[in-house]
N, C-alpha and C. Protein backbone atom coordinates (compact mmCIF):
# COMPACT_ATOMS: atom_id res chain seq x y z
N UNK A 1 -31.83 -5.51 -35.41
CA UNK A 1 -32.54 -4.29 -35.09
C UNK A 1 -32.72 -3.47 -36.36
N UNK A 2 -33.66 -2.71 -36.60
CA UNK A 2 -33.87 -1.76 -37.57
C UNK A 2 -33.59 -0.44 -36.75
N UNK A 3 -33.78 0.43 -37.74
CA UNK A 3 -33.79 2.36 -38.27
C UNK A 3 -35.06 2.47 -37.05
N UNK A 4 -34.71 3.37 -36.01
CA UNK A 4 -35.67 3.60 -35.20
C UNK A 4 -36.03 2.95 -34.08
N UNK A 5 -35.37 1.95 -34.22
CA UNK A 5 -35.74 1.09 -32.87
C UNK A 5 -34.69 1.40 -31.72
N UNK A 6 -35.38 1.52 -30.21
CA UNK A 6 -34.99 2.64 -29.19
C UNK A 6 -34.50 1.03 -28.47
N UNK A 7 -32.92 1.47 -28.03
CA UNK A 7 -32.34 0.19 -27.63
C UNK A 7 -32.09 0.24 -26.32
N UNK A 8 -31.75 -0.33 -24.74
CA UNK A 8 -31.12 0.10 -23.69
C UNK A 8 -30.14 -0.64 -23.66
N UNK A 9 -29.24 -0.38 -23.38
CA UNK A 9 -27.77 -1.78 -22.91
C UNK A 9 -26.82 -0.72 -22.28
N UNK A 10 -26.46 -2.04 -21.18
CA UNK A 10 -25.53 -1.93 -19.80
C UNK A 10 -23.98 -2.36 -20.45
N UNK A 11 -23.26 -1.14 -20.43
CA UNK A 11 -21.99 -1.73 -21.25
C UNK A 11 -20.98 -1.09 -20.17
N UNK A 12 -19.42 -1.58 -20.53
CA UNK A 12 -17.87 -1.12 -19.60
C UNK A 12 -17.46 -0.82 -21.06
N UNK A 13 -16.83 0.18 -21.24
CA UNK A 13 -16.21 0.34 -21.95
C UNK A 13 -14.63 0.63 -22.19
N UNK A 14 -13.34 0.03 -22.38
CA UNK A 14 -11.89 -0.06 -22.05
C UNK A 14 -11.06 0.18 -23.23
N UNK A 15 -9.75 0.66 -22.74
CA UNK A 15 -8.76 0.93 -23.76
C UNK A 15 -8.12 -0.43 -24.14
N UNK A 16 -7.47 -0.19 -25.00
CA UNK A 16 -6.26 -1.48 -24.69
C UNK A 16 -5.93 -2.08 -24.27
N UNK A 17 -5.19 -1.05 -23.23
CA UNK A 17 -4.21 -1.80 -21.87
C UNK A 17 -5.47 -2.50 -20.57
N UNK A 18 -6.74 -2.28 -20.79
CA UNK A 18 -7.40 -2.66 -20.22
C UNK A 18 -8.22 -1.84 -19.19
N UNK A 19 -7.81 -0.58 -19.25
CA UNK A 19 -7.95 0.64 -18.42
C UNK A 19 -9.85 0.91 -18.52
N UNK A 20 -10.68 0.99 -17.51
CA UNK A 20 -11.94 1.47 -17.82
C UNK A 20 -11.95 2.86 -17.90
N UNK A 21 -12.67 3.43 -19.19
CA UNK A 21 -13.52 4.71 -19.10
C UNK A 21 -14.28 5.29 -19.24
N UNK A 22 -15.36 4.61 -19.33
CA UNK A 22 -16.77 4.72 -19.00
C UNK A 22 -17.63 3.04 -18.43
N UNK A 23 -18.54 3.18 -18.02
CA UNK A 23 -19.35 2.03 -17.67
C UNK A 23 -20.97 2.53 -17.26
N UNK A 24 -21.89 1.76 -17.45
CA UNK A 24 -23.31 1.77 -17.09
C UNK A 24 -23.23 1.16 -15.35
N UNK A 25 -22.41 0.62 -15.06
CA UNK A 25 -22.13 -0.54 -13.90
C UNK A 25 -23.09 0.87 -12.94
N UNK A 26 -24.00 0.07 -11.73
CA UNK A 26 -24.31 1.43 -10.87
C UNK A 26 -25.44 2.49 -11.37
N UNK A 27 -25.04 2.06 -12.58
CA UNK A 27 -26.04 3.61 -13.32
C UNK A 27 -27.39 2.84 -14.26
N UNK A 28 -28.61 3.68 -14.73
CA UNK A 28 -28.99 3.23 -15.69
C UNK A 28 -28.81 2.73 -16.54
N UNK A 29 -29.13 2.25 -17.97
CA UNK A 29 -28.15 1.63 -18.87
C UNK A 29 -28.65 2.59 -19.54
N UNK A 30 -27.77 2.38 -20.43
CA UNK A 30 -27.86 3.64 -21.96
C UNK A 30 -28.99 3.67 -22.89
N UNK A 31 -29.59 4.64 -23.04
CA UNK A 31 -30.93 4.44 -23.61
C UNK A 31 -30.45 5.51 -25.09
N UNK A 32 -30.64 4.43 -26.57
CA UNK A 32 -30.48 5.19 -27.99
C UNK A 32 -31.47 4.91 -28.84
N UNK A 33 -31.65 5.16 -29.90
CA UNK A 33 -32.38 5.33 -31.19
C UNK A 33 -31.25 4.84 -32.22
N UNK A 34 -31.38 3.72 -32.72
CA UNK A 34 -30.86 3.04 -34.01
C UNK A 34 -30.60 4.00 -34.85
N UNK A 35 -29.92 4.90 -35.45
CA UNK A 35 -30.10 6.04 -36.89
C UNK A 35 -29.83 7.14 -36.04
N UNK A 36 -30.12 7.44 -34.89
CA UNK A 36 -30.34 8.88 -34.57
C UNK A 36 -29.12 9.93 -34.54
N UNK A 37 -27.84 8.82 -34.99
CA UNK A 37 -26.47 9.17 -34.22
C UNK A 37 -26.08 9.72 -33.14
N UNK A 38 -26.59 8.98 -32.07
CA UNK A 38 -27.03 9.70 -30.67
C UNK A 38 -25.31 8.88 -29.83
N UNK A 39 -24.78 8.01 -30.30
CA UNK A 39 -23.49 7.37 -29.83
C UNK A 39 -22.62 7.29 -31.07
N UNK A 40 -21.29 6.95 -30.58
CA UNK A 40 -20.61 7.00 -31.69
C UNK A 40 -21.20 5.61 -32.49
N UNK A 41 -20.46 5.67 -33.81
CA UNK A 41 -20.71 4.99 -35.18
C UNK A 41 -20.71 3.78 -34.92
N UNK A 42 -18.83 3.49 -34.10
CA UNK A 42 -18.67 1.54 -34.24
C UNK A 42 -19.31 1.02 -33.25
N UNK A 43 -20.51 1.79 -32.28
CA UNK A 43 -21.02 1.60 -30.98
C UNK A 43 -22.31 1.27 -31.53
N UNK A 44 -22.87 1.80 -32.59
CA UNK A 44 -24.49 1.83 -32.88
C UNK A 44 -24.24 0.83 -33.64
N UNK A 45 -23.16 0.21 -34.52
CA UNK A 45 -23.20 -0.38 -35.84
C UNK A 45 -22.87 -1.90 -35.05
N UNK A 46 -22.27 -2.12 -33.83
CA UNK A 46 -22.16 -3.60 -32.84
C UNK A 46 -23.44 -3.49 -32.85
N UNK A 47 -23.87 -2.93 -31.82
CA UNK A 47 -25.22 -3.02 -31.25
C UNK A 47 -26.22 -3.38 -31.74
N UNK A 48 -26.48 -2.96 -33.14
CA UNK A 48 -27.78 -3.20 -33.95
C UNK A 48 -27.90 -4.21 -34.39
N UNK A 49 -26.46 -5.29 -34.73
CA UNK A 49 -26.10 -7.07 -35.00
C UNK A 49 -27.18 -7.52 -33.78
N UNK A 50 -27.17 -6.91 -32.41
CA UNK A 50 -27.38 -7.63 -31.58
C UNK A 50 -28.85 -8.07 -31.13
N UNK A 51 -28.99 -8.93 -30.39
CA UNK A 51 -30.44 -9.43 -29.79
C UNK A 51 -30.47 -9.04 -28.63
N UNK A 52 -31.88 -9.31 -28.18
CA UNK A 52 -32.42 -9.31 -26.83
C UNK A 52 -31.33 -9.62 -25.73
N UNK A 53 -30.90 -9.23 -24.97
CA UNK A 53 -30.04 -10.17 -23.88
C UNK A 53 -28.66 -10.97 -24.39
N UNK A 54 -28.21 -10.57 -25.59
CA UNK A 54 -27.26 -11.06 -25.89
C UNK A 54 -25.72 -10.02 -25.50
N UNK A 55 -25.31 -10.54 -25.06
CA UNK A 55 -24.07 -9.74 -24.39
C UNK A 55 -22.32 -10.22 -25.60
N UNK A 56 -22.13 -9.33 -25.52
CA UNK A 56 -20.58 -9.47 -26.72
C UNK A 56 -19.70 -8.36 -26.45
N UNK A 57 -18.46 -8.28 -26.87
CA UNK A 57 -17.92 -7.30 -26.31
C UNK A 57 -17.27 -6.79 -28.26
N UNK A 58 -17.35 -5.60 -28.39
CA UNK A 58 -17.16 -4.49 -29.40
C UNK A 58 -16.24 -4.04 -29.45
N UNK A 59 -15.51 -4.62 -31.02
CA UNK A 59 -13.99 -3.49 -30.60
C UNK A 59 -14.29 -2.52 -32.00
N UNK A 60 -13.82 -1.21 -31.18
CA UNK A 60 -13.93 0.07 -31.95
C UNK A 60 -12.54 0.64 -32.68
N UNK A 61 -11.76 0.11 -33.88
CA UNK A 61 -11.13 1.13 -34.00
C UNK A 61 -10.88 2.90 -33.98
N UNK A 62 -10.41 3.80 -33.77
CA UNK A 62 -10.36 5.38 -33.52
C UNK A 62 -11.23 5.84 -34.65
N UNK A 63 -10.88 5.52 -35.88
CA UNK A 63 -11.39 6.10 -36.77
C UNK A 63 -13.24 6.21 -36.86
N UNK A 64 -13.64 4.73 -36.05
CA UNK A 64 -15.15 4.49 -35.77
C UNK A 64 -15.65 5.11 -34.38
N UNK A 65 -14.60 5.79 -33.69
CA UNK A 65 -14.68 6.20 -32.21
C UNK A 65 -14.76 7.71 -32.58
N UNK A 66 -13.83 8.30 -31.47
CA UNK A 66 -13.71 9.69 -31.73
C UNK A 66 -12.90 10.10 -32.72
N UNK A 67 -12.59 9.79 -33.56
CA UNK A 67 -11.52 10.44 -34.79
C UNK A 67 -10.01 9.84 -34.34
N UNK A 68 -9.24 10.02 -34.89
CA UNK A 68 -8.27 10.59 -34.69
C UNK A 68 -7.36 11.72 -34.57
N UNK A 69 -6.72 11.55 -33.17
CA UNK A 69 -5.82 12.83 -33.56
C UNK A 69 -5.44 14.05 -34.08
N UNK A 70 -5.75 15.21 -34.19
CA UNK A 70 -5.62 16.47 -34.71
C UNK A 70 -4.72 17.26 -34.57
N UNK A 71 -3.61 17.91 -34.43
CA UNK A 71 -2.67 18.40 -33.55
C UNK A 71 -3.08 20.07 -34.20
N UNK A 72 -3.78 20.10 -35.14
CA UNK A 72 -4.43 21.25 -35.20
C UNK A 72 -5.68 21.98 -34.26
N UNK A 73 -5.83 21.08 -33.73
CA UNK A 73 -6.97 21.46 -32.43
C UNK A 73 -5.82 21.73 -31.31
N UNK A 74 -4.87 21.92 -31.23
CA UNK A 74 -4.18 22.64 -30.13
C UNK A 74 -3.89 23.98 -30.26
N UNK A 75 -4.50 24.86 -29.84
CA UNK A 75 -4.44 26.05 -29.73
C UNK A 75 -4.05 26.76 -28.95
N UNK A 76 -3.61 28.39 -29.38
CA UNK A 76 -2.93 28.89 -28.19
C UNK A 76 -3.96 30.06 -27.69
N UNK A 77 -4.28 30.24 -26.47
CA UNK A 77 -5.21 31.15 -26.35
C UNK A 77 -4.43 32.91 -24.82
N UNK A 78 -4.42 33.51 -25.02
CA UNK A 78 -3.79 34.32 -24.32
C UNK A 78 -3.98 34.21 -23.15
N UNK A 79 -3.29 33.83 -22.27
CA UNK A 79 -3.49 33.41 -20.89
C UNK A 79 -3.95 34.87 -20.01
N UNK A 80 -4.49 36.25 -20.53
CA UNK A 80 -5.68 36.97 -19.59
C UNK A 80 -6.95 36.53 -20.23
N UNK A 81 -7.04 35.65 -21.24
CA UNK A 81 -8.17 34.94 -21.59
C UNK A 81 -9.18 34.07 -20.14
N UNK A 82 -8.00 33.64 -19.60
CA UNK A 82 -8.63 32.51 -19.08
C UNK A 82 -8.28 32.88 -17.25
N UNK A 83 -9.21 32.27 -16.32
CA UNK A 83 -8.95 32.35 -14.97
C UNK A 83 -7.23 32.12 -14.42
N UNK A 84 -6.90 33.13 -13.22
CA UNK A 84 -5.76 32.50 -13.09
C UNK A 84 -5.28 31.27 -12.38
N UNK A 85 -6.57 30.16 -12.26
CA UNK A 85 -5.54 29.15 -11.96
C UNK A 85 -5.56 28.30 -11.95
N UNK A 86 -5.91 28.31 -13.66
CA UNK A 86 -5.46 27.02 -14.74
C UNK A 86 -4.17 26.34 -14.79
N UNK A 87 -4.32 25.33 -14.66
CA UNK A 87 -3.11 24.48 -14.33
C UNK A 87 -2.47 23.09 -15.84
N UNK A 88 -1.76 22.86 -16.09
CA UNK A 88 -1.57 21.97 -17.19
C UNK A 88 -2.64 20.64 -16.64
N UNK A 89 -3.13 20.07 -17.48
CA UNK A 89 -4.27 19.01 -17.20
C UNK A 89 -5.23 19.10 -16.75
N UNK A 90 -5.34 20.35 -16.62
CA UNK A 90 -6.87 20.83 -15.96
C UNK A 90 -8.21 20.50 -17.31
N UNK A 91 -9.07 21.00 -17.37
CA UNK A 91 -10.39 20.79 -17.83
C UNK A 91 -11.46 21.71 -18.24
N UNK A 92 -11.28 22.39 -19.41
CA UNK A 92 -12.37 23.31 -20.13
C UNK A 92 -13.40 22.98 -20.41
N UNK A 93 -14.65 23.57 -20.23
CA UNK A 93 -15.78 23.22 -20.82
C UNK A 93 -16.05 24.41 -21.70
N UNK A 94 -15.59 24.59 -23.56
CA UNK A 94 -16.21 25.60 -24.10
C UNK A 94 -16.89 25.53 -24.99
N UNK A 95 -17.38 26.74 -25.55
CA UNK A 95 -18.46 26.97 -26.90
C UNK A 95 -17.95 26.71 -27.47
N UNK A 96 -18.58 25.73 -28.84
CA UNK A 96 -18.14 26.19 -30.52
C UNK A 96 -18.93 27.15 -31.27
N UNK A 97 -18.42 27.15 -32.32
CA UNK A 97 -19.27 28.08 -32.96
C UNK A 97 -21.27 27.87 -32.90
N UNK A 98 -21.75 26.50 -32.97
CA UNK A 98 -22.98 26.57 -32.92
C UNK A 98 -23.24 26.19 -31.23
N UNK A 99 -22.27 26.67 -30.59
CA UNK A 99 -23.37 26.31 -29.69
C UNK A 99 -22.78 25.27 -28.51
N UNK A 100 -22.02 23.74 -29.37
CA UNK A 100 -21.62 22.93 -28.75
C UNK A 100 -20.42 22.91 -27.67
N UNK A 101 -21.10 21.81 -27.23
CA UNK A 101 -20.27 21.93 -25.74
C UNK A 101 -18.65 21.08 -26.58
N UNK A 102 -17.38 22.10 -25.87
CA UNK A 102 -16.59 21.38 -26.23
C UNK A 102 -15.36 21.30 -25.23
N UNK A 103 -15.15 20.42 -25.00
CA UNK A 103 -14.46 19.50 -23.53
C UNK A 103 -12.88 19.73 -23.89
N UNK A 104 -12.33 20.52 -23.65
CA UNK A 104 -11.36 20.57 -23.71
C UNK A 104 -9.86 20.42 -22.26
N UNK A 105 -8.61 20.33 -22.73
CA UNK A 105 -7.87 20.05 -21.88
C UNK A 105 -6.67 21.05 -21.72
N UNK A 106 -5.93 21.44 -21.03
CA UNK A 106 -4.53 22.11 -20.92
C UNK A 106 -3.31 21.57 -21.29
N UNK A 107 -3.01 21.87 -21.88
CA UNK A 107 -1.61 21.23 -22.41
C UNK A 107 -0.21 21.49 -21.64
N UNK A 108 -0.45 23.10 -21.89
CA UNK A 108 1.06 24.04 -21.43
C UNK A 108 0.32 25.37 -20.76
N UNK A 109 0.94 25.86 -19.99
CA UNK A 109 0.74 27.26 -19.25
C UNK A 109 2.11 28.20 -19.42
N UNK A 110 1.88 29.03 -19.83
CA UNK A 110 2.80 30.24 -20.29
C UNK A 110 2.86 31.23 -19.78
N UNK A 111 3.39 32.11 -19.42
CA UNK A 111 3.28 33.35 -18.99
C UNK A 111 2.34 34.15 -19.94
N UNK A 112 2.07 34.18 -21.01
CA UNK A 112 1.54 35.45 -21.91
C UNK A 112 0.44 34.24 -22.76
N UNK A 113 0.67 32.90 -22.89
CA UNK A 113 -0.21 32.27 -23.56
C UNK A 113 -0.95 30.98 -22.92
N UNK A 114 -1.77 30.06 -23.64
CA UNK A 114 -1.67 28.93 -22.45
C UNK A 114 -2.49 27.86 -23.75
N UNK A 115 -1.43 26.56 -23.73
CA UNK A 115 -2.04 25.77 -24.94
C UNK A 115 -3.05 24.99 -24.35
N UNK A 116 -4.18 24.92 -25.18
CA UNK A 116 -5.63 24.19 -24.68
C UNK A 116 -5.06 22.80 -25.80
N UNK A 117 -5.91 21.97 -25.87
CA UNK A 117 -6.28 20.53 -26.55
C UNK A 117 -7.46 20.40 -26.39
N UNK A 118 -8.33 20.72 -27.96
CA UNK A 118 -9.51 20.38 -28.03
C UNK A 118 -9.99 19.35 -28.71
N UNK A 119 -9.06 18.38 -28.82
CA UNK A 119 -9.24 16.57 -29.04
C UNK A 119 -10.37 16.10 -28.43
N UNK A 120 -11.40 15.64 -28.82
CA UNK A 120 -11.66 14.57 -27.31
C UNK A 120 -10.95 13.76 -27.05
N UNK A 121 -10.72 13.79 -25.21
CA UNK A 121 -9.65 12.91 -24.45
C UNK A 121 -9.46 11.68 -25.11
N UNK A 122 -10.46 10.92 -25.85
CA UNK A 122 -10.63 9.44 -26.19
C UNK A 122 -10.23 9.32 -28.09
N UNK A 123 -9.92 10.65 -28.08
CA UNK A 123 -9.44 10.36 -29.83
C UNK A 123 -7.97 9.66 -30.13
N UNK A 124 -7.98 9.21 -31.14
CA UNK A 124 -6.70 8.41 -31.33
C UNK A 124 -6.72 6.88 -30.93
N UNK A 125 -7.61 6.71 -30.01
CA UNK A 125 -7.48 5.39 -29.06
C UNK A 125 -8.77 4.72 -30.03
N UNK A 126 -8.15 3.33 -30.21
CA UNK A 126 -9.31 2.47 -29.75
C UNK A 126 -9.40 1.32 -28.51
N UNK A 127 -11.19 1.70 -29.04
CA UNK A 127 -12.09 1.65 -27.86
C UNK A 127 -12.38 -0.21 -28.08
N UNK A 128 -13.06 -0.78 -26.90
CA UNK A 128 -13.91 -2.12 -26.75
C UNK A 128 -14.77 -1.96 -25.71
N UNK A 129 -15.78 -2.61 -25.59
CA UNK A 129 -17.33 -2.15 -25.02
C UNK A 129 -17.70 -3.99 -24.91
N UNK A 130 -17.80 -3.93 -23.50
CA UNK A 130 -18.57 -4.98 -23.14
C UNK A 130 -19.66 -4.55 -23.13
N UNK A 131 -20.79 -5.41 -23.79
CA UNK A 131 -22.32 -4.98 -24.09
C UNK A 131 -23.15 -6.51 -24.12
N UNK A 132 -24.14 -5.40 -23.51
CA UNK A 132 -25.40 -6.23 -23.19
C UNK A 132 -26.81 -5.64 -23.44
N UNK A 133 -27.53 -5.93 -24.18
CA UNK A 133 -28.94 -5.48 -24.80
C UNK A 133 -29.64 -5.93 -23.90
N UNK A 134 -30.37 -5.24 -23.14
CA UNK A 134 -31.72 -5.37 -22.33
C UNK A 134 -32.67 -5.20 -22.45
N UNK A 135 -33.12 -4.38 -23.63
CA UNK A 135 -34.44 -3.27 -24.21
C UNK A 135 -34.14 -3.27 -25.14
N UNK A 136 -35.13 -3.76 -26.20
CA UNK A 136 -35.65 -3.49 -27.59
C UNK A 136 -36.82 -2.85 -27.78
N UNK A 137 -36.99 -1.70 -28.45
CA UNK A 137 -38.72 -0.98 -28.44
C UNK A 137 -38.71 -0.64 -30.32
């Protein structure tokens, strides 16, 4: 595949232990742009090896996935900040500075504070992606 070429593929994507967390299965398949950095890195950089209908499965180390690990993205935010009834493992959806959506998680609940985790859930881990190219444009 080249720079620009708009790809579709039906992929499962799993941890390690074998656990699924994401899949096309049911759904459309994933529709990208080669270059556009529209998916992560070790996801566009399998894919583009690939052909028409050729199916392979992709392993992503973290560092080619979501990063790794930050323990500086755990923050403490004053718990009249937030609704009362946030629970540990619950699920933020907030702003960053420009704008972006950022998915965050609960860590700890405090009386006076309450620690968020703004990791993405999938950092640290690597990833593998059963994939299958259906669309080349």
């Amino acid at each position: 595949m080249n720079l620009g070429d708009k790809v579709k593929v039906h992929y499962t994507g799993t941890l390690n232990d074998g656990t699924v967390f994401d899949s096309s299965d049911g759904r459309e398949p994933l529709e990208f742009t080669i270059g556009n950095n529209q998916v992560i890195p070790g996801f566009e950089n399998g894919v583009k090896e690939m052909n028409l209908n050729e199916e392979k499965t992709i392993k992503i180390s973290s560092k080619d996935a979501y990063g790794e690990r930050d323990e500086r993205l755990v923050v403490s935010v004053p718990r009249s900040k937030l609704p009362p009834e946030v629970q540990v493992g619950g699920h933020l959806l907030l702003k960053g500075p420009q704008g972006e959506r950022m998915p965050s998680v609960i860590k700890e609940v405090r009386e006076d504070a309450v620690l968020i985790d703004l990791n993405h859930p999938l950092a640290g881990k690597d990833l593998n992606f059963k994939v299958k190219v259906i669309e080349i444009n």
